[in-house]
PDB file of N, CA and C in Angstrom:
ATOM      1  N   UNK A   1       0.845  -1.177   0.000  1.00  0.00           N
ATOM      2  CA  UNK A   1       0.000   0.000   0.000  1.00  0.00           C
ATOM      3  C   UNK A   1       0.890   1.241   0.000  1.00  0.00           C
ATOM      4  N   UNK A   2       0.813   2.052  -0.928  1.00  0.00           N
ATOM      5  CA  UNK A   2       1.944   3.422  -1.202  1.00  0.00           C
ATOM      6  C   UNK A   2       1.056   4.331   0.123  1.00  0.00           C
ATOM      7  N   UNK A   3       2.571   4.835   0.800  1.00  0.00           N
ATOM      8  CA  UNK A   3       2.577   5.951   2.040  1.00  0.00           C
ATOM      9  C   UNK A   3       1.394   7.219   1.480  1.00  0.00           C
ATOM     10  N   UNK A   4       0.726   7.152   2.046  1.00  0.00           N
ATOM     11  CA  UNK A   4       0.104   8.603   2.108  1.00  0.00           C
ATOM     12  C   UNK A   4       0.717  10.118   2.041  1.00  0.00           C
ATOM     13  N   UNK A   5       0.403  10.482   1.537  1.00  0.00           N
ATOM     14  CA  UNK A   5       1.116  12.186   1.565  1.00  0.00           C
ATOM     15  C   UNK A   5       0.962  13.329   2.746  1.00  0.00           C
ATOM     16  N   UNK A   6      -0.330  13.037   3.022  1.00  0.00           N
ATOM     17  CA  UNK A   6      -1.131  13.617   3.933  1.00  0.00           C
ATOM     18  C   UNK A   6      -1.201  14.805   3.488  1.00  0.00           C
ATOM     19  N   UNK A   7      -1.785  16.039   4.353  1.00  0.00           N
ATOM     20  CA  UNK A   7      -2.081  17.468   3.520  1.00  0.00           C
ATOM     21  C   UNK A   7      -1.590  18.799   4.046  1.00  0.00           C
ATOM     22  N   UNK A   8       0.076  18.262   4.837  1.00  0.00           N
ATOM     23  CA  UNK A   8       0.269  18.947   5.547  1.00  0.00           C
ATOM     24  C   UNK A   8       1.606  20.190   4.155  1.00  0.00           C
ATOM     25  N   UNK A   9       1.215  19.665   2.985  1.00  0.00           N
ATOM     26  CA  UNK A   9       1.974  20.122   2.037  1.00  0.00           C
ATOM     27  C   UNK A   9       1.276  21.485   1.495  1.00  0.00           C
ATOM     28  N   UNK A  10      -0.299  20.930   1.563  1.00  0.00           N
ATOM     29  CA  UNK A  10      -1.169  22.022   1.290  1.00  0.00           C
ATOM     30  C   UNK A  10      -1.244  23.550   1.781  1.00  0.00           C
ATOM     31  N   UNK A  11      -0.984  24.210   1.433  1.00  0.00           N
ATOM     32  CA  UNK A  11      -1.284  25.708   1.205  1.00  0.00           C
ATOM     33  C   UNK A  11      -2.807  25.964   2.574  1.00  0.00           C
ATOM     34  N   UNK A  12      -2.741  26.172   3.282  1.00  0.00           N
ATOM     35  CA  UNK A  12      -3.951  26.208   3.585  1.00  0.00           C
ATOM     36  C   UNK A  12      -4.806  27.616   3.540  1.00  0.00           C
ATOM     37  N   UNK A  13      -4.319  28.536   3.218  1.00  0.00           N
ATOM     38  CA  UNK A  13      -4.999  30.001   2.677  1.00  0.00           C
ATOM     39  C   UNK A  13      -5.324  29.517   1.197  1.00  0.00           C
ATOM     40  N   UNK A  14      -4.871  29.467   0.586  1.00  0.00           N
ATOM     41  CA  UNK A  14      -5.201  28.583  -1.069  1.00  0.00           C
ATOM     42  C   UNK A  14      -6.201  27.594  -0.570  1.00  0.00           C
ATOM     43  N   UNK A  15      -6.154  26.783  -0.147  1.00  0.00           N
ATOM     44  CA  UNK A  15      -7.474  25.581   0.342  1.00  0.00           C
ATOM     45  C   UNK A  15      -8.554  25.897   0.358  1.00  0.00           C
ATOM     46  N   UNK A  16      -8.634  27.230   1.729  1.00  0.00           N
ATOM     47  CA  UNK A  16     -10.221  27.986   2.315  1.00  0.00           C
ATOM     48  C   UNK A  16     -10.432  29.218   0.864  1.00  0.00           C
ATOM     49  N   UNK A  17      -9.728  29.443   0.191  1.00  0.00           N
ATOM     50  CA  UNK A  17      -9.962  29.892  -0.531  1.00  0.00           C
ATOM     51  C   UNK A  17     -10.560  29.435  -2.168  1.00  0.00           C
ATOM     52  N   UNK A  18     -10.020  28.524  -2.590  1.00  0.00           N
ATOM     53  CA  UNK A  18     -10.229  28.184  -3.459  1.00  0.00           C
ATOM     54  C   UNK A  18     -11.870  27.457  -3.092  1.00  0.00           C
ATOM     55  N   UNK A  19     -12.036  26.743  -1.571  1.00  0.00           N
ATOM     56  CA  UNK A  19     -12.787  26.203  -1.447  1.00  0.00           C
ATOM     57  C   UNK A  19     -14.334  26.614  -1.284  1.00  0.00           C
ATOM     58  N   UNK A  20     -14.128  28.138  -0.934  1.00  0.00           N
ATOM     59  CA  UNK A  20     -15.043  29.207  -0.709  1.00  0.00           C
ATOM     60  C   UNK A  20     -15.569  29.453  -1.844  1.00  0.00           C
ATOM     61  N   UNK A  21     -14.345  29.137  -3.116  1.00  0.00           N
ATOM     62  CA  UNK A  21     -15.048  29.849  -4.076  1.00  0.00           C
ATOM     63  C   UNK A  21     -15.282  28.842  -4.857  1.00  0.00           C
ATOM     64  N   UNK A  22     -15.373  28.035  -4.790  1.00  0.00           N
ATOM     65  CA  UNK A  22     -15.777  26.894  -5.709  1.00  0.00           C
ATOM     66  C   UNK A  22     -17.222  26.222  -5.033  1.00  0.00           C
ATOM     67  N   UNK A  23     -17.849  26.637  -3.628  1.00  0.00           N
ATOM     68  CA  UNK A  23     -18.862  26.644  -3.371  1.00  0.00           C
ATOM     69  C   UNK A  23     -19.610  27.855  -3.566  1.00  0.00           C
ATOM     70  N   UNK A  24     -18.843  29.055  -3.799  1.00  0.00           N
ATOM     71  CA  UNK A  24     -19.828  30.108  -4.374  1.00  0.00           C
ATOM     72  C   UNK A  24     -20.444  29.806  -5.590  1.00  0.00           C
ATOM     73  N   UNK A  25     -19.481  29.418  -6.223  1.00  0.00           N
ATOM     74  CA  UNK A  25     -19.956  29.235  -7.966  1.00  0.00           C
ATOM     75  C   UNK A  25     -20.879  28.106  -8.058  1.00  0.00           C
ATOM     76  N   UNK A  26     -21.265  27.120  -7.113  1.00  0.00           N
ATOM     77  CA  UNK A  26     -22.153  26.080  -6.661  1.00  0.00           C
ATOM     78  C   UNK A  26     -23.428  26.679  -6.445  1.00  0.00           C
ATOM     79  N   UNK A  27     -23.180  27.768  -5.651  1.00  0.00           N
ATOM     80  CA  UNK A  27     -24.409  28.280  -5.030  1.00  0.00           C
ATOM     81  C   UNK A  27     -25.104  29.065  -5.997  1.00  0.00           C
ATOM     82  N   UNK A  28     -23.999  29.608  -7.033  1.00  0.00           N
ATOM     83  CA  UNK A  28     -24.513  30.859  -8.010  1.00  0.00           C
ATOM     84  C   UNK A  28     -25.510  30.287  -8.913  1.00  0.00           C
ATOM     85  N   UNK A  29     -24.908  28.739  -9.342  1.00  0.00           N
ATOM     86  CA  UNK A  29     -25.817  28.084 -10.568  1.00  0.00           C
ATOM     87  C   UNK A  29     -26.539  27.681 -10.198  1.00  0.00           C
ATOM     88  N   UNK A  30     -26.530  26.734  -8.416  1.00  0.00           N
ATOM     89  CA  UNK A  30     -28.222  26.479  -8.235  1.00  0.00           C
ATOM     90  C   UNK A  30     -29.234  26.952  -7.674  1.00  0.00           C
ATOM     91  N   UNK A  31     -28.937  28.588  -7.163  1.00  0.00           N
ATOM     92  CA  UNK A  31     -30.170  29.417  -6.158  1.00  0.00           C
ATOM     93  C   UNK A  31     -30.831  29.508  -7.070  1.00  0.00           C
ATOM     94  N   UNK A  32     -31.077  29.557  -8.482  1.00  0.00           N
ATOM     95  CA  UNK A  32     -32.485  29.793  -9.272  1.00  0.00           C
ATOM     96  C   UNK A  32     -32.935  29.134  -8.565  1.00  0.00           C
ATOM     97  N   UNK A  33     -32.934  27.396  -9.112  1.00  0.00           N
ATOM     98  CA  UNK A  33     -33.631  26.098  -8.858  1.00  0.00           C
ATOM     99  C   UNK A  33     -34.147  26.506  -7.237  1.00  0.00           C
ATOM    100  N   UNK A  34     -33.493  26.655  -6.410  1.00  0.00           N
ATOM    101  CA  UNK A  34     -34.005  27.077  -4.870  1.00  0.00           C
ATOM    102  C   UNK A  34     -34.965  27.690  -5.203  1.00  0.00           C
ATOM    103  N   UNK A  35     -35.091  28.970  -5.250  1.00  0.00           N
ATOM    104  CA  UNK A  35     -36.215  30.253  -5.483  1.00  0.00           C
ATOM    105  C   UNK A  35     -37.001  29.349  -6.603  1.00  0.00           C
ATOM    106  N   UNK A  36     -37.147  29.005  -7.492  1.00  0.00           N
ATOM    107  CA  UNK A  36     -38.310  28.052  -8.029  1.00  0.00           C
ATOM    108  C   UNK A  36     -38.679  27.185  -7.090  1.00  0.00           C
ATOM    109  N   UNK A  37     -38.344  26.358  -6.734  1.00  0.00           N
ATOM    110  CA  UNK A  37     -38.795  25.247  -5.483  1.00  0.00           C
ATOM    111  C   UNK A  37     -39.082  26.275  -4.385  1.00  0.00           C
ATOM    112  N   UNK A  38     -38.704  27.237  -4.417  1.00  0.00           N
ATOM    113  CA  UNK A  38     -39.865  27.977  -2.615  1.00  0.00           C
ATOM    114  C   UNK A  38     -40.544  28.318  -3.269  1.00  0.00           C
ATOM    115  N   UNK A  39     -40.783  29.200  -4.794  1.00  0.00           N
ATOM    116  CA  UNK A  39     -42.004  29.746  -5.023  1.00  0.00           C
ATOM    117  C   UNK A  39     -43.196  28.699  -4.724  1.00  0.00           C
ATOM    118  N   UNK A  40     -42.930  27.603  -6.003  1.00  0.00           N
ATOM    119  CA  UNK A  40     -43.482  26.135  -5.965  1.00  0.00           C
ATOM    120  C   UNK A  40     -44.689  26.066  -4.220  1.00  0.00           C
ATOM    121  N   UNK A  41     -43.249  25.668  -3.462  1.00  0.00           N
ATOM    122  CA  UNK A  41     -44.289  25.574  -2.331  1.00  0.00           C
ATOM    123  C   UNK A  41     -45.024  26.188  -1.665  1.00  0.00           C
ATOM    124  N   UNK A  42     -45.076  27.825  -1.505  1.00  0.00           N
ATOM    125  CA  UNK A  42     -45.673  28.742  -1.055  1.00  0.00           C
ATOM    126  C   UNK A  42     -46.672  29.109  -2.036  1.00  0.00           C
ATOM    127  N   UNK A  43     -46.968  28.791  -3.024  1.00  0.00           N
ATOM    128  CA  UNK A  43     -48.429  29.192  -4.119  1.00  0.00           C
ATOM    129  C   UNK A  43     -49.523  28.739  -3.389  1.00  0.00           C
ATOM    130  N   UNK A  44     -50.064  29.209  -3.162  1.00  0.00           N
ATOM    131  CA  UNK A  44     -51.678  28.954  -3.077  1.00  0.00           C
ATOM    132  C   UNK A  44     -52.310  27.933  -3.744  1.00  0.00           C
ATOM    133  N   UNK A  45     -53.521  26.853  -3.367  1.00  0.00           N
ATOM    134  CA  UNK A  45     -53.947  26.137  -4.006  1.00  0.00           C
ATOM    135  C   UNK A  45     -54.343  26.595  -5.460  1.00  0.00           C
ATOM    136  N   UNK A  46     -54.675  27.841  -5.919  1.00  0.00           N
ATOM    137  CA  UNK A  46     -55.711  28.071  -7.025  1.00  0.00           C
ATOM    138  C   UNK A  46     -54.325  29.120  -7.752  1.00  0.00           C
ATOM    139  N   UNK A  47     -53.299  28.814  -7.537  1.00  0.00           N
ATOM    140  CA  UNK A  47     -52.126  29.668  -7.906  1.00  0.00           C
ATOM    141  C   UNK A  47     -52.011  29.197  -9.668  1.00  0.00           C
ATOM    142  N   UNK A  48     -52.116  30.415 -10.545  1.00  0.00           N
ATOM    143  CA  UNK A  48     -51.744  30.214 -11.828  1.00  0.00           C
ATOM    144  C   UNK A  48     -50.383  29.061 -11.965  1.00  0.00           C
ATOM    145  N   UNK A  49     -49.578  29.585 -11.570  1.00  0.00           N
ATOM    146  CA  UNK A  49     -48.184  28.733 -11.710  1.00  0.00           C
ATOM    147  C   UNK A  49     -48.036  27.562 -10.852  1.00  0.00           C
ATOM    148  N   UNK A  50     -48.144  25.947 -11.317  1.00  0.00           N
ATOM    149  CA  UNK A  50     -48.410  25.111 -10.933  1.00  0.00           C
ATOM    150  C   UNK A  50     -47.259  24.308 -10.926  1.00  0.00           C
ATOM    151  N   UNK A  51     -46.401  24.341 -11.931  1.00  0.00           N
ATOM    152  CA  UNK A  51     -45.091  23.499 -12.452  1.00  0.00           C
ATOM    153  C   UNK A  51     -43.875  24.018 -12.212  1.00  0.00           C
ATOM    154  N   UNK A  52     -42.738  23.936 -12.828  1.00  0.00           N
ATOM    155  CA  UNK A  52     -41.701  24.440 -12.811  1.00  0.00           C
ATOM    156  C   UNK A  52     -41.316  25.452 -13.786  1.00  0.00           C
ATOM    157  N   UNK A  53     -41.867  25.147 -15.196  1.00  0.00           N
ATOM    158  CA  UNK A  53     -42.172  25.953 -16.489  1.00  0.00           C
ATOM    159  C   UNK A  53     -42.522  26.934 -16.306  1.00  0.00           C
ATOM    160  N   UNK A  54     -43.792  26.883 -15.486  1.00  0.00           N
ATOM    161  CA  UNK A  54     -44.554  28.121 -15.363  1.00  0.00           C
ATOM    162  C   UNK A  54     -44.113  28.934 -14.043  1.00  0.00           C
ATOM    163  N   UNK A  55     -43.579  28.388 -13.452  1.00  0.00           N
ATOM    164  CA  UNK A  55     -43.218  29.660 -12.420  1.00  0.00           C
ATOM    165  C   UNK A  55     -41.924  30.285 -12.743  1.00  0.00           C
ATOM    166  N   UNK A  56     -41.068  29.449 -13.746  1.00  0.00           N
ATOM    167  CA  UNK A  56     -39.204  29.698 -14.197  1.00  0.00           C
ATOM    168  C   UNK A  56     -40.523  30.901 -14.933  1.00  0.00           C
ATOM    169  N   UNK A  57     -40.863  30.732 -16.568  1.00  0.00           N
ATOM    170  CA  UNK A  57     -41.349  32.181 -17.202  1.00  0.00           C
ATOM    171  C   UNK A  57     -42.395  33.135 -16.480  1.00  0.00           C
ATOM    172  N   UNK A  58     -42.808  32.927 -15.448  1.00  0.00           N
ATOM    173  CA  UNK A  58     -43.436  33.865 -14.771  1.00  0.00           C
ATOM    174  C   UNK A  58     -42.797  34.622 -13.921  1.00  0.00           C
ATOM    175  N   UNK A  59     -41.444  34.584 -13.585  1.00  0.00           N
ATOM    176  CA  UNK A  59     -40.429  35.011 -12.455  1.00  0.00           C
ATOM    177  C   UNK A  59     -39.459  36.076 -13.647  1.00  0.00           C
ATOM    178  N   UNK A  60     -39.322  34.960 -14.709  1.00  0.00           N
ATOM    179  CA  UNK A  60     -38.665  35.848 -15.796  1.00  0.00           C
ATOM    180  C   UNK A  60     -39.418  37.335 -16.526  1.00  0.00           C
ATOM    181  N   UNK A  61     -40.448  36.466 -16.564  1.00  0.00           N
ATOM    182  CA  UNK A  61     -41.313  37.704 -17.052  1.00  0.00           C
ATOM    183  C   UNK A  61     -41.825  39.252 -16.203  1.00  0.00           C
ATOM    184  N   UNK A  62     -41.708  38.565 -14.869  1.00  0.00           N
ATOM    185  CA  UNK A  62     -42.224  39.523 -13.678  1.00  0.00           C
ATOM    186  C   UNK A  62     -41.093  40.965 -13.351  1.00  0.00           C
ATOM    187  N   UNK A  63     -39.909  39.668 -13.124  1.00  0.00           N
ATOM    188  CA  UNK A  63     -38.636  40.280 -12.116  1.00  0.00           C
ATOM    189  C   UNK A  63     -37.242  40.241 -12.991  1.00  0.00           C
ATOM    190  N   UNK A  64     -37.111  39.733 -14.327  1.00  0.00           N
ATOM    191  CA  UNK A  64     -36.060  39.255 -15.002  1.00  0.00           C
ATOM    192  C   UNK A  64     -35.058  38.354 -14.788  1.00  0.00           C
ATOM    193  N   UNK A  65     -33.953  38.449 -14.781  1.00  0.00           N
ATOM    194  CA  UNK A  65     -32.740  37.345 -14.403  1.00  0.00           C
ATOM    195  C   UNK A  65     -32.910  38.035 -12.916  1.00  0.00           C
ATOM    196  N   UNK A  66     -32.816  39.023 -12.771  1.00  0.00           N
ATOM    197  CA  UNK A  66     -32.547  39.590 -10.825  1.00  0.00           C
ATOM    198  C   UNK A  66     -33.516  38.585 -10.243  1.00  0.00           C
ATOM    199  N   UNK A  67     -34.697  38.495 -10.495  1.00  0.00           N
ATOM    200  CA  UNK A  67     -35.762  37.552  -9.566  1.00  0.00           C
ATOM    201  C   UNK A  67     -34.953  36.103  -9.395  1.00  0.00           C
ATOM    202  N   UNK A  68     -34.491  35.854  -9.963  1.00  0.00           N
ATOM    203  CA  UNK A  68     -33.978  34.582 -10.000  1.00  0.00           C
ATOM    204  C   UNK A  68     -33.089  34.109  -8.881  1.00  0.00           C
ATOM    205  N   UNK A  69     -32.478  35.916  -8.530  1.00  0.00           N
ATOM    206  CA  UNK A  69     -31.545  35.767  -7.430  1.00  0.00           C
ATOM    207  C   UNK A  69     -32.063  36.396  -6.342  1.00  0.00           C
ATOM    208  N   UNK A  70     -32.949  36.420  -5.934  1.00  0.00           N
ATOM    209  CA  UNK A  70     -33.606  37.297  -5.075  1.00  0.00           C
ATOM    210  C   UNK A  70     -33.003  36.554  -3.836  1.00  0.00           C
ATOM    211  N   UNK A  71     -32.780  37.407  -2.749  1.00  0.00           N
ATOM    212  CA  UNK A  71     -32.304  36.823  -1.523  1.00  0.00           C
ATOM    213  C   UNK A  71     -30.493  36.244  -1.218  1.00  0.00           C
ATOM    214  N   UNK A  72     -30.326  36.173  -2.780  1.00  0.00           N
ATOM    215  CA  UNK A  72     -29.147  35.712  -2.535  1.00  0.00           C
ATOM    216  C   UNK A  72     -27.905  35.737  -1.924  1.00  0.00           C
ATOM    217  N   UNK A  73     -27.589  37.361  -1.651  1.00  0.00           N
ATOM    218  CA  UNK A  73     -26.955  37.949  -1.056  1.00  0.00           C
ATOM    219  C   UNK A  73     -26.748  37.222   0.786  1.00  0.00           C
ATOM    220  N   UNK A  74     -28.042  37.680   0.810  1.00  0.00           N
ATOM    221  CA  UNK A  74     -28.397  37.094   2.367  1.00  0.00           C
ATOM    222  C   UNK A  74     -27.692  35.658   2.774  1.00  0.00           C
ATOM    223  N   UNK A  75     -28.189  33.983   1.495  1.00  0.00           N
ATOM    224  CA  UNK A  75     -27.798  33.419   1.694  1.00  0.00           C
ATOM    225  C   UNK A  75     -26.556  33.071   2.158  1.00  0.00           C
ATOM    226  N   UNK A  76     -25.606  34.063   0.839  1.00  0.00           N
ATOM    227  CA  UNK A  76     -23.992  33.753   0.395  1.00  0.00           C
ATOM    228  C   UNK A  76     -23.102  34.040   1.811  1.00  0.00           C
ATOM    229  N   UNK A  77     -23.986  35.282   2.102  1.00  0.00           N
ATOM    230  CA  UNK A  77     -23.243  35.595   3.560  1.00  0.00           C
ATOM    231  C   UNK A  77     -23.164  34.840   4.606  1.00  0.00           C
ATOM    232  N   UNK A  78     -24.190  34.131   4.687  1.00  0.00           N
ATOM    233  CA  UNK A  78     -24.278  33.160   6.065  1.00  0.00           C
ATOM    234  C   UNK A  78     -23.803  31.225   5.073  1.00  0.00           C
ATOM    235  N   UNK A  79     -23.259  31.273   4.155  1.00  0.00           N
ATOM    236  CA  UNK A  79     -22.864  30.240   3.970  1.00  0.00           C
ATOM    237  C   UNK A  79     -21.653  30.245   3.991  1.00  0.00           C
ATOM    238  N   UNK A  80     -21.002  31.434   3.230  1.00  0.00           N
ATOM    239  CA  UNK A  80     -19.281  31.090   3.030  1.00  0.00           C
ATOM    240  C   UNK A  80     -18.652  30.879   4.543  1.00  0.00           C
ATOM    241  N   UNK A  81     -19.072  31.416   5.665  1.00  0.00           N
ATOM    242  CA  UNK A  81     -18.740  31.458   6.632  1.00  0.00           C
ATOM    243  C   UNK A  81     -18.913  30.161   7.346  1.00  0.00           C
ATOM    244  N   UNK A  82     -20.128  29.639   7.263  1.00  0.00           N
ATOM    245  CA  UNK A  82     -20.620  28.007   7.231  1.00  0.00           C
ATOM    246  C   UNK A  82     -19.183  27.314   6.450  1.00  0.00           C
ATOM    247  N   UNK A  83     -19.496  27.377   5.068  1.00  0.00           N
ATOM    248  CA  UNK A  83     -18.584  26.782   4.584  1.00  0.00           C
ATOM    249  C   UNK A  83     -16.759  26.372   5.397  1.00  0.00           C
ATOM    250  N   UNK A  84     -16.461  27.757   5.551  1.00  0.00           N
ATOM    251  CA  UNK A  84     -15.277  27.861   6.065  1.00  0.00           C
ATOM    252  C   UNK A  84     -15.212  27.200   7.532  1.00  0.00           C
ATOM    253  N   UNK A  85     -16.061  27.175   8.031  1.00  0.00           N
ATOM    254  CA  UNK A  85     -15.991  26.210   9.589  1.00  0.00           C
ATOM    255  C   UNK A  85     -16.256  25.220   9.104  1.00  0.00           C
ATOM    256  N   UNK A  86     -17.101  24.395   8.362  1.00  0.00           N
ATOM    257  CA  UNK A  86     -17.014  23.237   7.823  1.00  0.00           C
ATOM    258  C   UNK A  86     -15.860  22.754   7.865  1.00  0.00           C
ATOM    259  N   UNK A  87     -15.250  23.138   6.458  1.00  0.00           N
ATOM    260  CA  UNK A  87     -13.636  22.916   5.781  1.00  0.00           C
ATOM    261  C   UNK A  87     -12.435  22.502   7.120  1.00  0.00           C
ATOM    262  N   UNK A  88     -12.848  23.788   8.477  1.00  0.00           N
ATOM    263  CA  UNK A  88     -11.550  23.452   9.309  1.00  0.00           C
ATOM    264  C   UNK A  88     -12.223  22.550   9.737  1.00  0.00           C
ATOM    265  N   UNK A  89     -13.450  21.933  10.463  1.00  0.00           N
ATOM    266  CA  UNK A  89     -13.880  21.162  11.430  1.00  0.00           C
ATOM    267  C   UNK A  89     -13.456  19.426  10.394  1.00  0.00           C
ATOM    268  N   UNK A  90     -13.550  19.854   9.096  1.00  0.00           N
ATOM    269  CA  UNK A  90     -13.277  18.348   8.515  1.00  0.00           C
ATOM    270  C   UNK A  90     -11.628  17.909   8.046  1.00  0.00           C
ATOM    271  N   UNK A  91     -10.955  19.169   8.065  1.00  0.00           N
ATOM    272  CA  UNK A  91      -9.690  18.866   8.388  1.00  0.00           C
ATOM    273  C   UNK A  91      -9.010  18.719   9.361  1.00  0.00           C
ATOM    274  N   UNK A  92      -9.395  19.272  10.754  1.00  0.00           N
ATOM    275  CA  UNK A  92      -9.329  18.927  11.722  1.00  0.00           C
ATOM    276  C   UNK A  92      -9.544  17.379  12.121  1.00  0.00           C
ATOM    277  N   UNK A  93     -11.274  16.772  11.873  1.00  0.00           N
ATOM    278  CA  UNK A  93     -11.111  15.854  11.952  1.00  0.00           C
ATOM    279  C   UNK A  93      -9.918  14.764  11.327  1.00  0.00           C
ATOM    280  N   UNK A  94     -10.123  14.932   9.955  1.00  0.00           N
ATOM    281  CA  UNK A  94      -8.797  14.173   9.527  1.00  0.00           C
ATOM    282  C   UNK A  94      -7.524  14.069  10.059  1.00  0.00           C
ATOM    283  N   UNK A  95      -7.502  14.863  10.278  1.00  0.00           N
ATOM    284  CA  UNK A  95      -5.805  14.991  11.134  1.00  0.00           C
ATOM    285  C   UNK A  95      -6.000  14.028  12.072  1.00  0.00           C
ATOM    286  N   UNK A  96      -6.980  13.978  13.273  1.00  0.00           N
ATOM    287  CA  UNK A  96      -6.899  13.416  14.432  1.00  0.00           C
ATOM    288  C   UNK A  96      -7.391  12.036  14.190  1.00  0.00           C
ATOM    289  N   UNK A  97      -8.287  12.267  12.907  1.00  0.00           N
ATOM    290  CA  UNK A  97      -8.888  10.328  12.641  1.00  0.00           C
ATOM    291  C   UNK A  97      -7.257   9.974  12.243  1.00  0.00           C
ATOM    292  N   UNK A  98      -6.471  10.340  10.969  1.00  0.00           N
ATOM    293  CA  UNK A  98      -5.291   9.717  10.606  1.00  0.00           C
ATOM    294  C   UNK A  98      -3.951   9.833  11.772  1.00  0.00           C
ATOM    295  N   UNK A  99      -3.979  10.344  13.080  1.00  0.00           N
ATOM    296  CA  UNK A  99      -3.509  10.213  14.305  1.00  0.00           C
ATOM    297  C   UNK A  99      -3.565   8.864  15.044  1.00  0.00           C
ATOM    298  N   UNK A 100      -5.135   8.734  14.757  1.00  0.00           N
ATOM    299  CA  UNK A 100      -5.401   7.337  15.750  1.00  0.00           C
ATOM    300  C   UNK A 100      -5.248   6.037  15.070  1.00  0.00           C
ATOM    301  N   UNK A 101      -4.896   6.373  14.204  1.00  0.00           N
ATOM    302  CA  UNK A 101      -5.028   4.760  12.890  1.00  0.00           C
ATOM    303  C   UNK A 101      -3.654   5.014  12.390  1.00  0.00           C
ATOM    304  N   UNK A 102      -2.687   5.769  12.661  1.00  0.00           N
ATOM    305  CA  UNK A 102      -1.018   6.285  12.003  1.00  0.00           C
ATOM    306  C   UNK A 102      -0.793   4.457  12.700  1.00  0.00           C
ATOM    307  N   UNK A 103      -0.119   3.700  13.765  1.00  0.00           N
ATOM    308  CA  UNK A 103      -0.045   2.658  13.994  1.00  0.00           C
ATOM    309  C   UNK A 103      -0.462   1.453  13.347  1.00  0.00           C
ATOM    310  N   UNK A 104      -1.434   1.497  12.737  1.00  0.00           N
ATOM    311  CA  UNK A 104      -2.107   0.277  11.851  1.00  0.00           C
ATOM    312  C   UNK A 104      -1.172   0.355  10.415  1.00  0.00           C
TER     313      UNK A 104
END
């Protein structure tokens, strides 16, 4: 079995960074789909827009590409920060899981 490298080679400002932003650009392409799926569930029984079709061109038509992102701001802020405690809490773990198993 070839030695492990481990990730103590890694850059770790490059890491939280790159990693921040490669979940931004995650978040950028799928908050439409979000904001369609809340409209979705908050319509009213007798709500014109029933599908996904119809609420994507009714959002377009209403609010333009901006509707699409409505709120987003709000999200991004309280995630990258999420994100970034994530990232240390799971490298952290690693370190200390590959600590207790270094002997095996």
């Amino acid at each position: 079995m070839p030695k492990s490298t481990g990730t103590k080679w890694l850059d770790k400002t490059k890491f939280y960074v790159v990693g921040a932003g490669l979940f931004t650009g995650f978040t950028v392409g799928l908050y439409p789909v979000s904001v369609i799926k809340t409209r979705l569930q908050v319509a009213s029984g007798d709500a014109v827009e029933r599908n996904t079709s119809s609420v994507f061109k009714g959002l377009l038509k209403t609010d333009g590409i901006p509707g699409l992102y409505r709120g987003f701001g709000t999200v991004i802020t309280g995630a990258v920060p999420a994100r970034i405690i994530f990232l240390t809490a799971l490298e952290t773990t690693k370190v200390a899981a590959f600590k207790m198993v270094e002997p095996f």
